[in-house]
N, C-alpha and C. Protein backbone atom coordinates (compact mmCIF):
# COMPACT_ATOMS: atom_id res chain seq x y z
N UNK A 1 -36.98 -3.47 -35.49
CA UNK A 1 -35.87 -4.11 -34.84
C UNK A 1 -35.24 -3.14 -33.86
N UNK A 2 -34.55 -3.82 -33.07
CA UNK A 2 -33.39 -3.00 -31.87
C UNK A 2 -34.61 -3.07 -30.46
N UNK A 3 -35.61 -2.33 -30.65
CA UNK A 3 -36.11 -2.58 -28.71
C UNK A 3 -36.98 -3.95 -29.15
N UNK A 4 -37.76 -4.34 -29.82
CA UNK A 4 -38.96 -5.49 -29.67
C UNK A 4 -37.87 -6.86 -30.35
N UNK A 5 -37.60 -6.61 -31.00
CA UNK A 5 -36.53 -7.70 -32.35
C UNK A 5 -34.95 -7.29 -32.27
N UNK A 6 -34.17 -7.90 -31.57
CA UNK A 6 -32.94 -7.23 -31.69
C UNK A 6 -32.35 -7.40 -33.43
N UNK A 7 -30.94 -6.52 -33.41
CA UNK A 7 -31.16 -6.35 -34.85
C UNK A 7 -30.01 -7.30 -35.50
N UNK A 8 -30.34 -7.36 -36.34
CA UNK A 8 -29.50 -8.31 -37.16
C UNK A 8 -28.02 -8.38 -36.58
N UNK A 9 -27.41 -7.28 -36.47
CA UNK A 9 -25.73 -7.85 -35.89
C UNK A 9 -26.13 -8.13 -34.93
N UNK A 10 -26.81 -8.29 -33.78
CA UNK A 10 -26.82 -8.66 -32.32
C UNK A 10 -27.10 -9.83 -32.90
N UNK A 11 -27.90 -10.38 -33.71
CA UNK A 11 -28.49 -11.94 -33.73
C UNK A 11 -27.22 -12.31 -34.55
N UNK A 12 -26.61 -11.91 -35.55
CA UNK A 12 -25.45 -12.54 -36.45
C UNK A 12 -24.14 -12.55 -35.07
N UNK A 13 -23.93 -11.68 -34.24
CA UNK A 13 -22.99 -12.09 -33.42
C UNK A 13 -23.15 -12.88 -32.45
N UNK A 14 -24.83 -12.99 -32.02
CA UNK A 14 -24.99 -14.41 -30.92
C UNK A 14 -24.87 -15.49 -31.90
N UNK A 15 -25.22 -16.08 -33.18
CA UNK A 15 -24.75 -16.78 -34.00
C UNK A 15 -23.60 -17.58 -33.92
N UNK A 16 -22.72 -16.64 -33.91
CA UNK A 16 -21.04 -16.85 -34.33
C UNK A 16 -20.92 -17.71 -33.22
N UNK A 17 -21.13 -16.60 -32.25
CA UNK A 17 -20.76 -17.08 -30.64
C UNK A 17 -21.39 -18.72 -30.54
N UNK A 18 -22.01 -18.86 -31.05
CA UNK A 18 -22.89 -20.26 -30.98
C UNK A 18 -21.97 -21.35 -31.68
N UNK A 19 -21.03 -21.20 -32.22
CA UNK A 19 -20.06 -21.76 -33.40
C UNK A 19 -18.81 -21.87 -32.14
N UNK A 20 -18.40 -21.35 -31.08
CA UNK A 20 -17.29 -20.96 -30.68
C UNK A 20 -16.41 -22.72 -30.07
N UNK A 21 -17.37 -23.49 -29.87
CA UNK A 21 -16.67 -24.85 -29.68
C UNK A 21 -16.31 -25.22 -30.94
N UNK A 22 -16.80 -25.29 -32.16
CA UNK A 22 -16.79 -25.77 -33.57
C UNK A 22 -15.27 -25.17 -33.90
N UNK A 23 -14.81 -23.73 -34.00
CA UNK A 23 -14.06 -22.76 -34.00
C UNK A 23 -12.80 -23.36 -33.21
N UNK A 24 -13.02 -23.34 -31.92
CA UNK A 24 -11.74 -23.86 -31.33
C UNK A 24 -11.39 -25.37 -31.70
N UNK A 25 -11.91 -25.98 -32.27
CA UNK A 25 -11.62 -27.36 -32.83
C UNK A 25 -10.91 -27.18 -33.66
N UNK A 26 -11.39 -26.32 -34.54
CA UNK A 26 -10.41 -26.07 -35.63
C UNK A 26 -9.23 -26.36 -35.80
N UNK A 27 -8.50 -26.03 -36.89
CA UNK A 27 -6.67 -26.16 -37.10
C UNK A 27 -6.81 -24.53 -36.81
N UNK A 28 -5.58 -24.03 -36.42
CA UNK A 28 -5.30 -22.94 -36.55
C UNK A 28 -4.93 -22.02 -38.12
N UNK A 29 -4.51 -23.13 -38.99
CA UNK A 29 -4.71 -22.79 -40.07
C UNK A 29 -5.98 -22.10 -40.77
N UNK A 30 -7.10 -22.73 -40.33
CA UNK A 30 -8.68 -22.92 -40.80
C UNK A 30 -8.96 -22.04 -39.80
N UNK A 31 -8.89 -20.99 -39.05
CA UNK A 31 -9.24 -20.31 -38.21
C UNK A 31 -9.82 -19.15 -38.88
N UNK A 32 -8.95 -18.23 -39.35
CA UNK A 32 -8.82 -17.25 -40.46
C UNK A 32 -10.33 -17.39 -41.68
N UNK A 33 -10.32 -18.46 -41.94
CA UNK A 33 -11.32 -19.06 -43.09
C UNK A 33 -12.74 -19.01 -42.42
N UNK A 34 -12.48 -19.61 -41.22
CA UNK A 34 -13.96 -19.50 -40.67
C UNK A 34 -14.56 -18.22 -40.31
N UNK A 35 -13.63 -17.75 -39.78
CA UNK A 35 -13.88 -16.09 -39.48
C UNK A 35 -14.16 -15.72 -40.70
N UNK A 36 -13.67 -15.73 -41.36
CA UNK A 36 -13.88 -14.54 -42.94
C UNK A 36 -15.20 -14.96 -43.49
N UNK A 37 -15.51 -16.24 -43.15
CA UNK A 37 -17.21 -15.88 -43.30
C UNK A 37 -18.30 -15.27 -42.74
N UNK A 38 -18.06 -15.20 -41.19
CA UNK A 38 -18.96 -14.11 -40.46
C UNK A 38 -18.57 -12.95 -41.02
N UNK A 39 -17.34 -12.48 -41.10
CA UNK A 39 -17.30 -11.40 -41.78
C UNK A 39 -18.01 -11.16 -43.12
N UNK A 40 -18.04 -11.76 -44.01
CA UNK A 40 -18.49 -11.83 -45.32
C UNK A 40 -20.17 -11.94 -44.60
N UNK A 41 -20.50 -12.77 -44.21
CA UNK A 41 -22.08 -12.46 -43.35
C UNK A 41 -22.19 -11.01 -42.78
N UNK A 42 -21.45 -10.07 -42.10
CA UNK A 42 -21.56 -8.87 -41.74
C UNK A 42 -21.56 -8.36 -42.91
N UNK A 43 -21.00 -8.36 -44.44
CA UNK A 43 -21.28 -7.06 -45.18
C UNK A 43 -22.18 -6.91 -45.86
N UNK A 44 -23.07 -7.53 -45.66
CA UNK A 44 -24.63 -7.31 -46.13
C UNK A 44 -25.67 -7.80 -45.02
N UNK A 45 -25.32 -7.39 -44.03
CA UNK A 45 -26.59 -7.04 -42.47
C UNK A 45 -27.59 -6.06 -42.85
N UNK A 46 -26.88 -5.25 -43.73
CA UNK A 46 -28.14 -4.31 -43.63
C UNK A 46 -29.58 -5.13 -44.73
N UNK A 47 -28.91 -5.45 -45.55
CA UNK A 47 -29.98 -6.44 -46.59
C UNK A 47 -30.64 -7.42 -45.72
N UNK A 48 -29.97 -8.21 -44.98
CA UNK A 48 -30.47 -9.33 -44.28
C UNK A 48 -31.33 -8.34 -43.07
N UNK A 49 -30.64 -7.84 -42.51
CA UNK A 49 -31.71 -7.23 -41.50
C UNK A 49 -33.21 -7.06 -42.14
N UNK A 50 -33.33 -6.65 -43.22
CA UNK A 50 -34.47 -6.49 -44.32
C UNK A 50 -35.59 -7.70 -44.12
N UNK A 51 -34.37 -8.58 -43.81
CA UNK A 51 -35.38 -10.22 -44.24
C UNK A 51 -36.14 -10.14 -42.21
N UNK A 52 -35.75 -9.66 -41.37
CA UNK A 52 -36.03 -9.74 -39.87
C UNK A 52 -36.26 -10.81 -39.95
N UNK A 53 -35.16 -12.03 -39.66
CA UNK A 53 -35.35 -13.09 -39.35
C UNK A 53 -35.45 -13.12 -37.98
N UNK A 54 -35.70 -14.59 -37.63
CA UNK A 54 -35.58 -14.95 -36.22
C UNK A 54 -34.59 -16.21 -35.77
N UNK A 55 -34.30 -16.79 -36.99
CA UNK A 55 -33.15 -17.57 -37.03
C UNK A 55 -32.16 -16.83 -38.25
N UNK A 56 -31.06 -16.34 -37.88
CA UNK A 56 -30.57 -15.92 -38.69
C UNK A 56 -29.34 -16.76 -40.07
N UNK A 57 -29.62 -18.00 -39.67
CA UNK A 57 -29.09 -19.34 -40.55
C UNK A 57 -28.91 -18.65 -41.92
N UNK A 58 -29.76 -18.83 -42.30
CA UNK A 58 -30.32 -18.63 -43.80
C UNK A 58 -29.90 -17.08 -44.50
N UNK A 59 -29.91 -16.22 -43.90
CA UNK A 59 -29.40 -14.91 -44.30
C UNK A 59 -28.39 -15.27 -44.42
N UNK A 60 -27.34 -15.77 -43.30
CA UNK A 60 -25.76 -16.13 -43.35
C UNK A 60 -25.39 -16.89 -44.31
N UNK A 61 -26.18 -18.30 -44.84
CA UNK A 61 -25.57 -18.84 -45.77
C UNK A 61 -26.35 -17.50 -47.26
N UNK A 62 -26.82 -16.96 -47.38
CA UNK A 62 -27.36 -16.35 -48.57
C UNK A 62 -26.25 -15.50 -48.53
N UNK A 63 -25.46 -14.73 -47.41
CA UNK A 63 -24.78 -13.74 -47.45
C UNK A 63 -23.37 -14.18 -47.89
N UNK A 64 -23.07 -15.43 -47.29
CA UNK A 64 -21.90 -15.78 -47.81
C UNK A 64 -21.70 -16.24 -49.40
N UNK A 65 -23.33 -16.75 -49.38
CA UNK A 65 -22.94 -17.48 -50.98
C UNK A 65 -22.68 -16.02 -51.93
N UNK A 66 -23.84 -15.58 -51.19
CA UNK A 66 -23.25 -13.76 -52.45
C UNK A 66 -21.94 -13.25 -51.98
N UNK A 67 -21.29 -13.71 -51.32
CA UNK A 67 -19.88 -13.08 -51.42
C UNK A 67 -19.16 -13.77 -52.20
N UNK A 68 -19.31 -15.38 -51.85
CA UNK A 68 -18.60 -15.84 -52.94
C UNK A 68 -18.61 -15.86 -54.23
N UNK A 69 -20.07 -15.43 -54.64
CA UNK A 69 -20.42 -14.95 -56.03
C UNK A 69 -19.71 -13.47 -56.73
N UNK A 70 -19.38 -12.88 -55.80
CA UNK A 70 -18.90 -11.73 -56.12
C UNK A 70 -17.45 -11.83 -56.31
N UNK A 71 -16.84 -12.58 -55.25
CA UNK A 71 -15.15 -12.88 -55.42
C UNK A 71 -15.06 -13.84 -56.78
N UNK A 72 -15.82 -15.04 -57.01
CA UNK A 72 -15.94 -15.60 -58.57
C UNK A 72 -15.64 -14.75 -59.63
N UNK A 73 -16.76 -13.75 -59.56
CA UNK A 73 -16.92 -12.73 -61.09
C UNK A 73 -15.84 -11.66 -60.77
N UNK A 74 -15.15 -11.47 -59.81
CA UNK A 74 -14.12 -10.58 -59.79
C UNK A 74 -12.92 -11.23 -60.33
N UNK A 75 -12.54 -13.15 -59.71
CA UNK A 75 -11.68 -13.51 -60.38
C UNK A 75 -11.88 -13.95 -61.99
N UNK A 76 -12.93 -14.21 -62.40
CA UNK A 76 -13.29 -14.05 -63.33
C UNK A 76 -13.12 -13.61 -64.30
N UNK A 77 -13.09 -12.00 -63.94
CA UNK A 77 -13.13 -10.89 -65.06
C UNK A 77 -11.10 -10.80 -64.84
N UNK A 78 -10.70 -11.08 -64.00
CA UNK A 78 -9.41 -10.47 -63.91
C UNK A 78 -8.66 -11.59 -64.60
N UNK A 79 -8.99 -12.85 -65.03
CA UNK A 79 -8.84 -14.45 -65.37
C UNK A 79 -8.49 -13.42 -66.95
N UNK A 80 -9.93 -13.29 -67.41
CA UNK A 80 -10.07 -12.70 -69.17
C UNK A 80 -9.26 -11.62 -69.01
N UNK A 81 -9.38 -10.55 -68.10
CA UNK A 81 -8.18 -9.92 -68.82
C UNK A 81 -7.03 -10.10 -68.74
N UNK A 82 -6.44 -11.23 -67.86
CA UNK A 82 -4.57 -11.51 -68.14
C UNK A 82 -5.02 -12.20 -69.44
N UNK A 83 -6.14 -13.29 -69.57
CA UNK A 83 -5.74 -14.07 -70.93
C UNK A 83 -5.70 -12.70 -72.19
N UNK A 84 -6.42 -11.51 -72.21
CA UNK A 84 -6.70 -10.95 -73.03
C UNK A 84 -5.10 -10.04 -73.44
N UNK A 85 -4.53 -9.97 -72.50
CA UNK A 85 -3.43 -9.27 -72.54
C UNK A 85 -2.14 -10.14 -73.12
N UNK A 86 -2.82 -11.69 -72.87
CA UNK A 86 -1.97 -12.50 -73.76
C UNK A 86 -1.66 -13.00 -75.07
N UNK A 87 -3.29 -12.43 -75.45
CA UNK A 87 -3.10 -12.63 -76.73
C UNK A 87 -2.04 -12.23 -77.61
N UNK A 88 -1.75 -12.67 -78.85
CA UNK A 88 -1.04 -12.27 -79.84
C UNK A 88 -1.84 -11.11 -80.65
N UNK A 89 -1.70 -9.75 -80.65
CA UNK A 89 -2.32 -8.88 -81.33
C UNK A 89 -2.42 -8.95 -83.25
N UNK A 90 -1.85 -9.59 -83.48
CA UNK A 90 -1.79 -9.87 -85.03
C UNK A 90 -2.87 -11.44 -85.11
N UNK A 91 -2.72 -12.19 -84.80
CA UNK A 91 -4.21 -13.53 -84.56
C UNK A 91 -4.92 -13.44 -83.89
N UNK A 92 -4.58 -13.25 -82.54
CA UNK A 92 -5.55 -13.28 -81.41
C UNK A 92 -5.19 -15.15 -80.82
N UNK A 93 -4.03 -15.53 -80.73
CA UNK A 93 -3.38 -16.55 -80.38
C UNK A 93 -2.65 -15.97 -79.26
N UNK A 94 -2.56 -17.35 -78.01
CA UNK A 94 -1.43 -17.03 -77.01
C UNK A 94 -0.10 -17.35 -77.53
N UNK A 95 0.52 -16.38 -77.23
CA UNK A 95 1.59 -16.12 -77.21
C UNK A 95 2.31 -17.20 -76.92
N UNK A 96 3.75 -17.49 -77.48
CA UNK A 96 4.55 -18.50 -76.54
C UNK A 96 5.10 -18.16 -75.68
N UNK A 97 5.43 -18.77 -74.53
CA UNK A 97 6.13 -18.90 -73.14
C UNK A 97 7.41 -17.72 -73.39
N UNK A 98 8.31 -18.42 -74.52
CA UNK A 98 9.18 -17.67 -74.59
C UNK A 98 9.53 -16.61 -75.45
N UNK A 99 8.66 -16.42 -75.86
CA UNK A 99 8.38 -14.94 -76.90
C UNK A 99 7.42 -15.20 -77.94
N UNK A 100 7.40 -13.94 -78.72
CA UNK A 100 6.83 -14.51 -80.15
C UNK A 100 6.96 -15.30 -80.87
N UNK A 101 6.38 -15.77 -81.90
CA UNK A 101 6.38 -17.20 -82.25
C UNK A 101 6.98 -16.45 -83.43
N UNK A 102 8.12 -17.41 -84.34
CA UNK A 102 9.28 -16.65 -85.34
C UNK A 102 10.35 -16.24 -84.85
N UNK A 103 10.24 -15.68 -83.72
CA UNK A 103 11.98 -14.47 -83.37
C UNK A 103 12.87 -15.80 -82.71
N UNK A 104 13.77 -15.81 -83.59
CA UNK A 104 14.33 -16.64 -83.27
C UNK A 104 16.22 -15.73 -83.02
């Protein structure tokens, strides 16, 4: 890649650019969102570059779905440990809202 095959960010940024009517349609709200997936497509170029595609489609959706796989198991794990911190250390019951269950 780079002199015969340009390299993966040159093809992931003519990509984007290819999106840029889709993009300005947008809400401005949804702007942010769309972007953060090319981005999330840029942090594994170097893997995808691996694949030397020639349509780079398919890397992008693989790259995004593994990001979102990764933000999942991050909220995930951070999900179990607030519940874990909620437990009641004497059962292993949640706690009530407003304190321990008894103190009255």
């Amino acid at each position: 890649m780079g002199r015969t095959n340009p390299t993966y960010r040159d093809a992931l940024d003519r990509y984007e650019a290819s999106w840029s009517a889709y993009r300005r349609t947008l809400r401005a709200a949804h702007r942010p969102d769309f972007d953060r997936l090319f981005d999330r497509a840029a942090e594994f170029a170097a893997a995808s570059g691996q694949q030397n595609p020639t349509d780079p489609h398919r890397t992008v959706v693989v790259s995004v779905l593994l990001s979102q796989e990764r933000e999942l198991r991050r909220l995930r794990e951070r999900v179990s440990a607030l519940e874990a911190a909620d437990r009641d250390p004497d059962d292993g019951e949640p706690q009530a809202a407003d304190g321990p269950r008894g103190a009255e």
